[in-house]
Protein backbone atom coordinates (compact mmCIF):
# COMPACT_ATOMS: atom_id res chain seq x y z
CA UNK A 1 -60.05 254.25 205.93
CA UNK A 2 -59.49 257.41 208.34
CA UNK A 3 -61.71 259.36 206.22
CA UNK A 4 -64.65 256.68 206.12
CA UNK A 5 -64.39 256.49 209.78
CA UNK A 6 -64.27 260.51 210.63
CA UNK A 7 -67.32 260.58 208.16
CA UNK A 8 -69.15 257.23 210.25
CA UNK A 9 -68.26 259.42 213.48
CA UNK A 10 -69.60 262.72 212.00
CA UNK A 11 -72.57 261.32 210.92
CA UNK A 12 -73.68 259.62 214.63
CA UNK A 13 -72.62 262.52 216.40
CA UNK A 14 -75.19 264.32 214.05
CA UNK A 15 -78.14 262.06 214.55
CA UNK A 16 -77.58 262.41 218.30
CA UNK A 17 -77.97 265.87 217.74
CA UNK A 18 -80.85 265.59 215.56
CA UNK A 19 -82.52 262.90 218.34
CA UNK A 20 -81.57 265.26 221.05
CA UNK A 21 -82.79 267.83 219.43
CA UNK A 22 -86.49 265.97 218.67
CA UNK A 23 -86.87 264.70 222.10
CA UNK A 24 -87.10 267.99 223.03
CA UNK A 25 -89.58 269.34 220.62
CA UNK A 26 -91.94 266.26 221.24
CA UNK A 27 -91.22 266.18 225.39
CA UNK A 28 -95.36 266.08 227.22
CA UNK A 29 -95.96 268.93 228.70
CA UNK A 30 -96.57 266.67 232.39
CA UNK A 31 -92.97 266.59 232.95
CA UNK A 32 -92.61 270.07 233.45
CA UNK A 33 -95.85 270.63 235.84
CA UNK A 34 -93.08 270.93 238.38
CA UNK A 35 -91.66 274.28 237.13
CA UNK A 36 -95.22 276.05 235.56
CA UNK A 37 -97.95 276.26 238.41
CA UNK A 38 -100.97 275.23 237.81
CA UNK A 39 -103.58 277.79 236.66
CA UNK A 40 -107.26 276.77 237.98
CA UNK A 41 -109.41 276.74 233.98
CA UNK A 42 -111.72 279.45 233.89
CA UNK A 43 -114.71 278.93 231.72
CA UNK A 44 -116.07 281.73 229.13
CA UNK A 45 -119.13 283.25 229.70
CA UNK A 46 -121.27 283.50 226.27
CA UNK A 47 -122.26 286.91 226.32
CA UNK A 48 -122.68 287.31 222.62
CA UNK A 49 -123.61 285.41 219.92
CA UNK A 50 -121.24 284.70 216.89
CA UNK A 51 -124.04 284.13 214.55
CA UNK A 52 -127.06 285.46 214.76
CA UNK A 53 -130.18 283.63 214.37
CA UNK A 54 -131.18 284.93 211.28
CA UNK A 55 -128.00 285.93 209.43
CA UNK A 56 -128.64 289.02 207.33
CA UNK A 57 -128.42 288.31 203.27
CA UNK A 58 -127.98 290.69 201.30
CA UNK A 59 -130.23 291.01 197.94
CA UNK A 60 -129.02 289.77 194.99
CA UNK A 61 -127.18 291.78 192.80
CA UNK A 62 -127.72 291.20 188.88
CA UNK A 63 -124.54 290.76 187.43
CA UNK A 64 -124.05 292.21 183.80
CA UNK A 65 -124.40 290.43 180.99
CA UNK A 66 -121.45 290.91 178.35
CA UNK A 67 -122.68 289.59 174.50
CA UNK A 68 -120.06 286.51 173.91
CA UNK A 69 -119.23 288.14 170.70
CA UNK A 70 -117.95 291.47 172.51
CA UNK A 71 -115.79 288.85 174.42
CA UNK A 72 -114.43 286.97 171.49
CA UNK A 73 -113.36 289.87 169.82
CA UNK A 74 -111.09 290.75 172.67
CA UNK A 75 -110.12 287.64 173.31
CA UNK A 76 -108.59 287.77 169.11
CA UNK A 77 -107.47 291.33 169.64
CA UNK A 78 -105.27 290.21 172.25
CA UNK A 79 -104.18 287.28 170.32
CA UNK A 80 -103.13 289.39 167.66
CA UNK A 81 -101.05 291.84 169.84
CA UNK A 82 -99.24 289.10 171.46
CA UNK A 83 -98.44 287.57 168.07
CA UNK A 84 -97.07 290.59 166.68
CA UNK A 85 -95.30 291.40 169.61
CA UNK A 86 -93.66 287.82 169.61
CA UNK A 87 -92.69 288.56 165.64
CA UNK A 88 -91.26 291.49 166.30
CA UNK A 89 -89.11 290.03 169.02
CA UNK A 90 -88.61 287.35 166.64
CA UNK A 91 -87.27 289.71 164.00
CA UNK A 92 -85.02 292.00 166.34
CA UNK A 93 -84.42 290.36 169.67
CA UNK A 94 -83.49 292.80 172.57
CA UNK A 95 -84.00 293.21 176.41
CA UNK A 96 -85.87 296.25 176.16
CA UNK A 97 -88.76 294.09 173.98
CA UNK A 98 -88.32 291.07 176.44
CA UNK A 99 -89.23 292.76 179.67
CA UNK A 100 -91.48 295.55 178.12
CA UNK A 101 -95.12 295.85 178.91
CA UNK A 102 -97.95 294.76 177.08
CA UNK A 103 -100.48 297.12 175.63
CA UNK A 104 -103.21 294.60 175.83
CA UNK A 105 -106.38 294.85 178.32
CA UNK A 106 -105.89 291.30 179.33
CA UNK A 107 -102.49 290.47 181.49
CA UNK A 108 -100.78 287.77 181.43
């Protein structure tokens, strides 16, 4: 029963705390117009313009075109590395093969 009621007492004191603790973060800024001084709001001056009327684009750049067969055949050369790589592991486990790098082009 003593321990119940230390842990009921521990727990109120703590979401005092807690309460305490989020009045303060969520306290208006009005209350404390007493202690900062008012500062009279300037307002900015434009002298510049962020964006410019008419915004510069550069020209198009073609991109290259890579055949879909040059990319499929790396895409199965890479298949095959990481397949033998995983059989190899499979065959003779060790933590040098587990962390080592891959030779492929392609990281994973």
């Amino acid at each position: 029963m003593q321990m119940l009621l230390m842990g009921l007492c521990l727990s109120l004191f703590g979401l005092a705390v807690v309460a305490v603790a989020f009045r303060a973060a969520t306290r208006s800024e009005s209350s404390d117009s007493a202690v900062q001084p008012e500062l009279p709001l300037v307002k900015a001056v434009a002298t510049a313009r962020l964006v410019p009327e008419r915004a510069l684009v550069p020209p198009a750049v073609p991109l290259r075109q890579v055949p879909i067969e040059l990319l499929l055949l790396q895409i199965e050369n890479h298949i095959r590395m990481e397949q033998a790589a995983a059989e190899s592991f499979i065959e003779f486990p060790t933590h040098a093969l587990l962390n080592s790098k891959t030779t492929s082009p392609f990281v994973n």
